[in-house]
Protein backbone atom coordinates (compact mmCIF):
# COMPACT_ATOMS: atom_id res chain seq x y z
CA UNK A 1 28.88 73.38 149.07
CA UNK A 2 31.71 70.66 150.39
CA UNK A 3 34.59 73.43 148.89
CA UNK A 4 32.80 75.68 151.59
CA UNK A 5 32.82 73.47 154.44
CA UNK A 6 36.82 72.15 153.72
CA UNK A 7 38.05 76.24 153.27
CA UNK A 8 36.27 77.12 157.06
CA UNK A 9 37.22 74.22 158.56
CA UNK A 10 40.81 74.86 157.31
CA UNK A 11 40.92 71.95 155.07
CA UNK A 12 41.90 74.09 151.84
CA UNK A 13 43.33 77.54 152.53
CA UNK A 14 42.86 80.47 150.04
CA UNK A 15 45.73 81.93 151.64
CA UNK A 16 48.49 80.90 153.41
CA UNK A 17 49.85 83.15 155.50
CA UNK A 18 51.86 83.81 159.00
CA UNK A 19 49.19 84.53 161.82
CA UNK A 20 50.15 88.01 163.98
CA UNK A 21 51.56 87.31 167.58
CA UNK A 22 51.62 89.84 169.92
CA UNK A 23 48.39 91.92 168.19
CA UNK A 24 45.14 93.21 169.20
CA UNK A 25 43.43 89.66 169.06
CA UNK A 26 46.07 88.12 171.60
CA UNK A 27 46.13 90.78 173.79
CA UNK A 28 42.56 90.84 174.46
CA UNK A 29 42.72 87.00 174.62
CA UNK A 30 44.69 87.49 177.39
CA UNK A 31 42.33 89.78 179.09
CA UNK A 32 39.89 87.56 178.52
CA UNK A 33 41.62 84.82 180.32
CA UNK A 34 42.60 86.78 183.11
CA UNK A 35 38.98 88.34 184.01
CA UNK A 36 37.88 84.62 183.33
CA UNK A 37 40.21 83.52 186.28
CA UNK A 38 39.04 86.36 188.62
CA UNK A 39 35.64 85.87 188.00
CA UNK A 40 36.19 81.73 188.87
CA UNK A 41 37.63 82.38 191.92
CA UNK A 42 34.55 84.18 193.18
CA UNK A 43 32.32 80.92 192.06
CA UNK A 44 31.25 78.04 193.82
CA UNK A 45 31.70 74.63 191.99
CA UNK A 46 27.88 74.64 190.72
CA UNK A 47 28.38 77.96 189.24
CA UNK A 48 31.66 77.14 187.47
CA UNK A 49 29.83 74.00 186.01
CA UNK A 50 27.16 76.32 184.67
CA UNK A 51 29.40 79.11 183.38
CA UNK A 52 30.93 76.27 181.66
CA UNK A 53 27.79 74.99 179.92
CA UNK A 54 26.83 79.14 178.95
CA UNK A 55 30.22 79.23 177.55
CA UNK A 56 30.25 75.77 175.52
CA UNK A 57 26.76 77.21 173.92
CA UNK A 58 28.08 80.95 173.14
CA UNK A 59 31.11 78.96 171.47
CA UNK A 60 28.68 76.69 169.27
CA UNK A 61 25.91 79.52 168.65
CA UNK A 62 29.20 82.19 167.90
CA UNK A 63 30.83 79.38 165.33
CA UNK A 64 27.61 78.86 163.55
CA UNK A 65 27.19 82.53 163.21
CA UNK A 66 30.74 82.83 161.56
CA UNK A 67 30.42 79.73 159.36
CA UNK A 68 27.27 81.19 158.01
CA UNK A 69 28.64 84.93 157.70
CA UNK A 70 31.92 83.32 156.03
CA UNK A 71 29.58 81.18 153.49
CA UNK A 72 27.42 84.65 152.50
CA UNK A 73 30.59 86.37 152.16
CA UNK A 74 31.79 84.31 149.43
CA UNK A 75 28.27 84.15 147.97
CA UNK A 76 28.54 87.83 147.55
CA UNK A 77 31.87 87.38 146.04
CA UNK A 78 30.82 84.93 143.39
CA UNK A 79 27.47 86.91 142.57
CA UNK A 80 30.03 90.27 142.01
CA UNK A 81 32.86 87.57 139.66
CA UNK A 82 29.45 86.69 138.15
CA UNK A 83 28.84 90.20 137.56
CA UNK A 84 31.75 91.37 136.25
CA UNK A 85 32.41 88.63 133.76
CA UNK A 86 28.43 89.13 132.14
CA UNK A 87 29.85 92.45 131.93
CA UNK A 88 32.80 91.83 129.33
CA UNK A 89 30.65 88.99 127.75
C-alpha cells in the first residue's frame, strides 16, 4: 500500500511528462479565481473567515475522494494484469 501513497503524493511518477499551460484546466482556474475575488469583495470579514473554513474542508473532503478513486483505479488495473496473465498461464 506505501507504493500507492508515494505515486499520489508524487513521490514516484509512472510518467513523467510536461504538464499543459494555457488548457482547459488553467483557464477555468482562472475563472475560478476571478469569481472568487468578486464574490470577496461583497463579504464582510466574518464571512470571508467562514468561506475560508468551507473551502479548506471541500479541499480535504475533494483530495480524499481522489486519493481513494486513484487507489481503486489501479486496483482495477492489477485485477485486469491479473486477468490477463491467468489467461496465457
Amino acid at each position: 500500500m506505501f507504493i500507492l501513497h508515494d505515486l499520489w503524493e508524487g513521490i514516484l511518477s509512472a510518467c513523467a511528462g510536461p504538464t499543459r499551460s494555457g488548457g482547459l484546466d488553467s483557464r477555468m482556474q482562472r475563472v475560478v479565481i476571478q469569481k472568487e475575488q468578486e464574490l470577496r469583495q461583497r463579504l464582510s470579514k466574518e464571512e470571508i473567515e467562514s468561506l475560508e473554513d468551507y473551502q479548506g474542508k471541500l479541499g480535504d473532503l475533494t483530495n480524499l475522494e481522489l486519493e481513494d478513486a486513484f487507489v481503486k483505479g489501479f486496483r482495477l488495473e492489477a485485477k485486469i494484469i491479473f486477468d490477463v496473465f491467468r489467461e496465457e498461464s
